[in-house]
Protein backbone atom coordinates (compact mmCIF):
# COMPACT_ATOMS: atom_id res chain seq x y z
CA UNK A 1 0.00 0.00 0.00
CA UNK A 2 2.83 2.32 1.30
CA UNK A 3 4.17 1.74 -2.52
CA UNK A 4 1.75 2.11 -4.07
CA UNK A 5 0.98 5.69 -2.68
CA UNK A 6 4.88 6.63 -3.54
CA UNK A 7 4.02 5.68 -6.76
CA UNK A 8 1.15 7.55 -6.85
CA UNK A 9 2.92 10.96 -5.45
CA UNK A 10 5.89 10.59 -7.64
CA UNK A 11 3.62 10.70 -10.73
CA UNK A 12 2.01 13.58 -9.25
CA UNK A 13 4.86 15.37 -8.40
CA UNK A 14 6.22 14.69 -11.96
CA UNK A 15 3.06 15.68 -13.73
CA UNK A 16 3.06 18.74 -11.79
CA UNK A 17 7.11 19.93 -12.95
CA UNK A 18 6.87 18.79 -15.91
CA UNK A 19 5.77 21.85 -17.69
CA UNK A 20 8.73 23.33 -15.93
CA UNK A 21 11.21 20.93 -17.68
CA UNK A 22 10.27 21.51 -20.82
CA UNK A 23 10.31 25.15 -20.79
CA UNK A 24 14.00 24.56 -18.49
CA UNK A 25 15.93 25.06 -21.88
CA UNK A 26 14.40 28.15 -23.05
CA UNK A 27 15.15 29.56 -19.40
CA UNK A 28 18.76 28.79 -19.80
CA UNK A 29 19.14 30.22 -22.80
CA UNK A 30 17.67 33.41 -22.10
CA UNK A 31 19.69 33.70 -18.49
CA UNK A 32 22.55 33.24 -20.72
CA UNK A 33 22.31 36.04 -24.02
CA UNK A 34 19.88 38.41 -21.55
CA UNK A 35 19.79 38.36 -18.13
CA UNK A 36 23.55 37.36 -17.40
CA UNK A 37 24.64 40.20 -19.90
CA UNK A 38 22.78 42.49 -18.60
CA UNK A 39 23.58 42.35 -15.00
CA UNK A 40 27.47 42.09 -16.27
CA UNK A 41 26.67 45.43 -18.16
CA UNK A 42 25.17 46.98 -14.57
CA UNK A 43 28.34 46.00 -13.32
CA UNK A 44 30.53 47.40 -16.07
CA UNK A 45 28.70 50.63 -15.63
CA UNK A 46 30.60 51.18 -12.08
CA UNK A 47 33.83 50.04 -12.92
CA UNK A 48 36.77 51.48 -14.52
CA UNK A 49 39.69 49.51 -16.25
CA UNK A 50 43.37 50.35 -14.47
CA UNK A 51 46.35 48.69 -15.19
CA UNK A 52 46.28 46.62 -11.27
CA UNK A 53 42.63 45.32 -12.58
CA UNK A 54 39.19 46.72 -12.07
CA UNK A 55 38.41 49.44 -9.99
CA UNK A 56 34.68 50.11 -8.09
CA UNK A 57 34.09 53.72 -9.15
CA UNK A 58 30.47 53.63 -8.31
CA UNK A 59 28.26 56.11 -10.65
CA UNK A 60 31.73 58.02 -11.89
CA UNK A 61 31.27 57.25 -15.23
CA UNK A 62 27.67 57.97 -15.93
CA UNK A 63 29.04 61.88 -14.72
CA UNK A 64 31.68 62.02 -16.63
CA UNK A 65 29.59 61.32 -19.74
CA UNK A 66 26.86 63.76 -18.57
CA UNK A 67 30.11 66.35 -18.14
CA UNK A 68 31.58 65.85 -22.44
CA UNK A 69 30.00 68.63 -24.73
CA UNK A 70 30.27 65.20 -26.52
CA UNK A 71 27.47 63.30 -25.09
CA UNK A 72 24.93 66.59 -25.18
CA UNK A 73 26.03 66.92 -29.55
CA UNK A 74 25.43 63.28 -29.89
CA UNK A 75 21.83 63.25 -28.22
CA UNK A 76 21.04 65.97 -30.20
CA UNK A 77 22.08 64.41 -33.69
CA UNK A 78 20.28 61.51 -32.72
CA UNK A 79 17.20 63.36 -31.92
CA UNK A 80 17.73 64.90 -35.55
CA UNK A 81 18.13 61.54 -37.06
CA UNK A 82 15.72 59.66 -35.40
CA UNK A 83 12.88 62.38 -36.23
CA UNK A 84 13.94 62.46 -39.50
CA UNK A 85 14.52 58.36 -40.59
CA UNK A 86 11.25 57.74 -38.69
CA UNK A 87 9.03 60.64 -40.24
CA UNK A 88 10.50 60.19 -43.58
CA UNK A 89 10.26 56.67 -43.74
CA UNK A 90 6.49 56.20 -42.39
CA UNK A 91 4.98 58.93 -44.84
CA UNK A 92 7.02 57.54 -48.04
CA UNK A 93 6.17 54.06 -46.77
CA UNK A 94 2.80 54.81 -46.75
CA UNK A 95 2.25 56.74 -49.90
CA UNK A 96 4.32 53.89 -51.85
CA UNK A 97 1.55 50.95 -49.97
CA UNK A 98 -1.10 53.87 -51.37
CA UNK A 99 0.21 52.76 -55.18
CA UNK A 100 0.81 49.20 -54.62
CA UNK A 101 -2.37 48.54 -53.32
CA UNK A 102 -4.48 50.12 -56.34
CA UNK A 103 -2.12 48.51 -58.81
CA UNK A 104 -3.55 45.06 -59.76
CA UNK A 105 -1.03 44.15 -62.64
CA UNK A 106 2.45 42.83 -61.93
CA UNK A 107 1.93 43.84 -58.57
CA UNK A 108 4.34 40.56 -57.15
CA UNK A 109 7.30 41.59 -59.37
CA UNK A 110 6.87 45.37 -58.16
CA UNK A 111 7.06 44.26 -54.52
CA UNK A 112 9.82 41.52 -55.48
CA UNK A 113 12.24 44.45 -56.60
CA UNK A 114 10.92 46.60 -53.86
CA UNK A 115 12.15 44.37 -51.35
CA UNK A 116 15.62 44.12 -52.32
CA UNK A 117 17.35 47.22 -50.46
CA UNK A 118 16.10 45.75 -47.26
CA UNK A 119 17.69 42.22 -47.16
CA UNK A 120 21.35 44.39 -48.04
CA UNK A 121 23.09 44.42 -44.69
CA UNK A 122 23.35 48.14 -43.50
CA UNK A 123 27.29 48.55 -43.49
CA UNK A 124 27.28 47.66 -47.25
CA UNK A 125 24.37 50.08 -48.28
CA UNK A 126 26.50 52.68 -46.14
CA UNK A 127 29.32 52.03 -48.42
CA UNK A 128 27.13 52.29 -51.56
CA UNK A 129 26.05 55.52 -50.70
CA UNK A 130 29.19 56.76 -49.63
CA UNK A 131 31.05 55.64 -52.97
CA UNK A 132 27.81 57.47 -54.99
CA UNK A 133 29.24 61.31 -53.29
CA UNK A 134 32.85 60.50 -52.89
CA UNK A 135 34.84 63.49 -54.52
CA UNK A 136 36.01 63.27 -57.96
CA UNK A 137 34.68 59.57 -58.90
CA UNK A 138 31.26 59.61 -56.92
CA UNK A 139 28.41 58.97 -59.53
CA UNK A 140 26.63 62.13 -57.75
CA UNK A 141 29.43 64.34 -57.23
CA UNK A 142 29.52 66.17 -60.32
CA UNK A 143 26.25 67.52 -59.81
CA UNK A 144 27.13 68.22 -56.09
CA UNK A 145 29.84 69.84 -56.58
CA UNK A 146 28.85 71.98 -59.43
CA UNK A 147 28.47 76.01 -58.03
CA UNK A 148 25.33 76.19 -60.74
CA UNK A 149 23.31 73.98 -58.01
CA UNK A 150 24.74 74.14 -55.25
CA UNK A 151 26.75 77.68 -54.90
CA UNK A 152 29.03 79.33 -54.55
CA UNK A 153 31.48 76.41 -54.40
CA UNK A 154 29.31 72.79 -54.91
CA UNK A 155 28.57 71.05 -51.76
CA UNK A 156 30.98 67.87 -50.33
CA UNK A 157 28.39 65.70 -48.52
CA UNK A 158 30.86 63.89 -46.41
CA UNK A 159 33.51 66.85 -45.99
CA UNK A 160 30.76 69.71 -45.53
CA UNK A 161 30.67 71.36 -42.27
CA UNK A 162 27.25 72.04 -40.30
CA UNK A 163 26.22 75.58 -40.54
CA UNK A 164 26.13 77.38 -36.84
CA UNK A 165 23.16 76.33 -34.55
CA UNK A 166 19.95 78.46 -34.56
CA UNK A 167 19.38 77.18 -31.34
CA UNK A 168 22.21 77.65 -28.90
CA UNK A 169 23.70 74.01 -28.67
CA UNK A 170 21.30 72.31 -30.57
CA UNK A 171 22.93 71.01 -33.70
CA UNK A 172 20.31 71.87 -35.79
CA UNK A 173 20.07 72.33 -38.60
CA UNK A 174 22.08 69.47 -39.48
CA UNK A 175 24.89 68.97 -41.28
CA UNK A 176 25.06 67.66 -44.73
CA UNK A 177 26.21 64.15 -44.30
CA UNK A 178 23.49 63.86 -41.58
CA UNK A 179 20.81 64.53 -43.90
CA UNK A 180 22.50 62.03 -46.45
CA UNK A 181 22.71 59.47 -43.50
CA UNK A 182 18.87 59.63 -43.02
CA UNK A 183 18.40 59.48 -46.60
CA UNK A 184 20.35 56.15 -46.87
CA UNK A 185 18.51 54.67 -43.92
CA UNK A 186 15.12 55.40 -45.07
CA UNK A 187 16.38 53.75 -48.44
CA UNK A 188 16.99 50.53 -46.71
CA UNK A 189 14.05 50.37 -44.50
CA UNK A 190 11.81 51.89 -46.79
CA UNK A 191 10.40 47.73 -48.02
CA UNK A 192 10.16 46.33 -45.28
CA UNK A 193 7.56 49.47 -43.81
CA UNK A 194 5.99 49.60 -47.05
CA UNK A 195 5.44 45.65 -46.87
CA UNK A 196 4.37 46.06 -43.40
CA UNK A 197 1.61 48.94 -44.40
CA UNK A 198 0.36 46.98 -47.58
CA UNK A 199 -0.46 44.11 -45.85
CA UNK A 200 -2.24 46.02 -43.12
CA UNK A 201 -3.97 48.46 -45.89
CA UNK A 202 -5.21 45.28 -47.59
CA UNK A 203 -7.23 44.12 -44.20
CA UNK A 204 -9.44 47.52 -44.21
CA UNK A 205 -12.81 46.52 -45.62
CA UNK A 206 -14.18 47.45 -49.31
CA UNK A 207 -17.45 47.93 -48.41
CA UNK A 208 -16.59 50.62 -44.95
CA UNK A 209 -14.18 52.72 -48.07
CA UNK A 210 -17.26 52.14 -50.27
CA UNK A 211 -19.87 53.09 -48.40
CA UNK A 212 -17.89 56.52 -47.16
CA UNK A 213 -17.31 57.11 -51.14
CA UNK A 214 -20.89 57.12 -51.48
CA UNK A 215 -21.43 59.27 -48.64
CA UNK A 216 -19.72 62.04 -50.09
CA UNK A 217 -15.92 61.23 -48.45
CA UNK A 218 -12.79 62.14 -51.09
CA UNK A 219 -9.66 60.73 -50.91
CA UNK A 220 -8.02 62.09 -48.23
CA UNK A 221 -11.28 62.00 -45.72
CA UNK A 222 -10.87 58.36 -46.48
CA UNK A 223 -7.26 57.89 -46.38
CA UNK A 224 -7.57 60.30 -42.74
CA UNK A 225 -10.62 59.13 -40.88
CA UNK A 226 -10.83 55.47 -42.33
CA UNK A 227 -7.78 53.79 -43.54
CA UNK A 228 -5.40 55.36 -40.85
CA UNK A 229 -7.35 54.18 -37.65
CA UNK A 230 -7.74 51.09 -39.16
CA UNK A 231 -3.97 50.81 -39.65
CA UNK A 232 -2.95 52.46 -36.90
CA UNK A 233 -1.79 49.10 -34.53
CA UNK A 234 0.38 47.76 -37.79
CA UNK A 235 1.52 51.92 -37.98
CA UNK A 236 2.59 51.53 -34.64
CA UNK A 237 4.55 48.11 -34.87
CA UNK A 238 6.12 49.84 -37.74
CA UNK A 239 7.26 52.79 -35.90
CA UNK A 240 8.40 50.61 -33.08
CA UNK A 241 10.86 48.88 -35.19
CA UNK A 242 11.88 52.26 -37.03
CA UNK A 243 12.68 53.60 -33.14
CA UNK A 244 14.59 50.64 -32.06
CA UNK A 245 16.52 50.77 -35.31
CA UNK A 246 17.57 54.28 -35.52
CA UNK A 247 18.54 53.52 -31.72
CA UNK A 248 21.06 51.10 -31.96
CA UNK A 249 21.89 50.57 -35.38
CA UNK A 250 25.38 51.47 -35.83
CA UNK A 251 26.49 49.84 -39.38
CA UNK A 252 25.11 52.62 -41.69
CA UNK A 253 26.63 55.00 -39.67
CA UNK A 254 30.13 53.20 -39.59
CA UNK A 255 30.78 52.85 -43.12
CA UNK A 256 28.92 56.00 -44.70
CA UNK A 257 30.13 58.77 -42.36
CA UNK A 258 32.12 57.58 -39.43
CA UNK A 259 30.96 59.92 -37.20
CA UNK A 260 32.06 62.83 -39.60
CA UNK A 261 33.15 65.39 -40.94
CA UNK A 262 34.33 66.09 -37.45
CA UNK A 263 31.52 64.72 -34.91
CA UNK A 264 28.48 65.89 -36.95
CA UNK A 265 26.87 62.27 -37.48
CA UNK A 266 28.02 60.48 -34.05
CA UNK A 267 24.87 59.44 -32.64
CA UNK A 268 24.55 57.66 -29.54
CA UNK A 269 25.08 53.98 -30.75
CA UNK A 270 28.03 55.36 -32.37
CA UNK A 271 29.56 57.04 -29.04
CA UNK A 272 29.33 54.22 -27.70
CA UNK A 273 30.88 51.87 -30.12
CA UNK A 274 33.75 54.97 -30.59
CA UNK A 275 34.37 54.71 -26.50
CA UNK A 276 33.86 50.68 -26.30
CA UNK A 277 36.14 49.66 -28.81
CA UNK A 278 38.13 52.82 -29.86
CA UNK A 279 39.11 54.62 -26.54
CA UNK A 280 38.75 51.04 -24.70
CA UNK A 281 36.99 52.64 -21.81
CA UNK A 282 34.24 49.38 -21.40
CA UNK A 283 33.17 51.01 -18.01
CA UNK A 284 32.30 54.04 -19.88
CA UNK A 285 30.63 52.68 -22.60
CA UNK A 286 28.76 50.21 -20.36
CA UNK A 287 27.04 53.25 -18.51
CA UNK A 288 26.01 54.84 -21.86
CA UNK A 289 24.47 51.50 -22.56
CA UNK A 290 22.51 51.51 -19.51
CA UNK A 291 21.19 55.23 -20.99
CA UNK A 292 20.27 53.93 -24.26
CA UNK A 293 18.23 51.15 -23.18
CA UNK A 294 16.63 53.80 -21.01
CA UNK A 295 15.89 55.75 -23.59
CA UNK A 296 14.39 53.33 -25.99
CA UNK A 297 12.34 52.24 -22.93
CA UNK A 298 11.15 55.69 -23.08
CA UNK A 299 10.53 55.90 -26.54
CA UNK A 300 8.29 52.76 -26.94
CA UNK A 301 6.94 54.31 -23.90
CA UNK A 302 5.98 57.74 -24.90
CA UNK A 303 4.94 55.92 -28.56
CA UNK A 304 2.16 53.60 -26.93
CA UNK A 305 1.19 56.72 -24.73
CA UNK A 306 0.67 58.93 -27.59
CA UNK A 307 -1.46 56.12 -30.19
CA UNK A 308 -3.02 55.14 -27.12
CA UNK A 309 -3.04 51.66 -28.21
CA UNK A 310 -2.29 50.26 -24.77
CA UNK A 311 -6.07 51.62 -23.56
């Protein structure tokens, strides 16, 4: 009897943890690429590399970022960038899902060749667009650099210097290459939000656009108070992955611009690959980690807040 209730209790106890062993692998994996690295990075944060080893220097190195002229320019041209790759990219994105979805004819091939810039890895579009204004041989730099367009001299995207603020240490407006650098970037991610948008344009019903045609509604009253609130949870998964992006991308930025001319195009995921792996100060770049994932926090944040799709 006595074995016959071990039995019994063993089963039950197994039945009852083993939900828990299946899902033990997955748990492991993710204490391993998230939670262990990110506890390491906390740690980071409050040391500082010395030649005897590693020194506790407690929140030292978030103040000396917070004290670099630096760290101020590079939230600021991030700002800039992000405003501009996110804006840019949503209203082109939209307007090219506008065409797609009223063209019937060849529409696959269309989104087949449309889809191409986005599975190019970043660094190499960077380069692409950085070989298409190089001086002399660039494919665009004659007309760039020709005083008729651009006077009195021709304009150097990746040499050109950013005129002087308008507003005191706010680098705007930007400088040349930065506006190149969002150009690029809303090149490459321009399928994959116009994919993104079709597909969600093609779920509003025929019969509500229909029915507001016949009610008197033109184009844009239906595009406005129709097709947009319809849209607007795949608009905001869109702009989601446009944020996080922009964030922490760092490969368009390496290979088109470098940071340059001067520091006019270091962002923040720049900065900190420049102090990580340039000025080897891991400590450093650890804290300005900490503020970037603080900051996107924020961002998806303030971005459910404002679409209000969380109510």
């Amino acid at each position: 009897m006595q074995q016959t209730m071990t039995r019994f209790v063993d089963k039950v106890r197994l039945r009852n943890t083993f939900p828990f062993w299946l899902i033990l692998p997955t748990i492991i994996v993710l204490l391993v690429v998230q939670v262990y690295p990110a506890i390491y990075t906390v740690w980071l944060s409050l040391q500082e590399r010395e030649p005897s080893g590693w020194v506790f220097v407690g929140l030292e190195n978030f103040v000396r970022l917070f004290n670099t002229s630096l760290f101020s320019e590079s939230i600021g041209h991030t700002a800039i960038y992000l405003a501009g790759y996110t804006s840019l990219t949503m209203v082109l994105g939209f307007f090219v899902a506008l065409l797609l979805h009223q063209v019937t004819r060849f529409s696959a091939i269309y989104i087949t060749f449309l889809f191409i810039p986005w599975i190019i890895a970043d660094i190499i579009v960077g380069m692409v667009f950085r070989l298409l204004v190089f001086p002399d041989y660039g494919l665009l730099s004659g007309i760039l650099q020709n005083p008729a367009f651009f006077p009195p001299d021709g304009l150097s995207v990746l040499t050109a210097a950013p005129s002087p603020p308008w507003f005191g240490d706010f680098p705007f407006p930007p400088a040349p290459a930065l506006i190149y650098l969002i150009l690029a970037s809303t090149w490459r991610a321009l399928p994959f939000i116009t994919l993104l948008l079709l597909a969600a344009m093609q779920t509003v019903p025929l019969e509500v656009i229909e029915s507001s045609r016949i009610d008197g509604a033109n184009g844009w009253q239906v595009i406005r108070h129709i097709m947009i609130p319809l849209m607007l949870p795949t608009m905001v998964v869109a702009l989601f992955s446009l944020t996080l992006n922009g964030m922490n991308g760092i490969g368009m930025v390496f290979s088109l611009t470098g940071g340059g001319p001067g520091t006019s195009t270091e962002v923040l995921s720049y900065m900190l690959y420049s102090i990580g792996w340039s000025q080897l100060r891991f400590g450093r770049a650890a804290a300005l980690a900490l503020m970037i994932a603080v900051v996107n926090w924020l961002l998806i944040s303030g971005t459910l807040r404002i679409t209000r799709v969380n109510n």
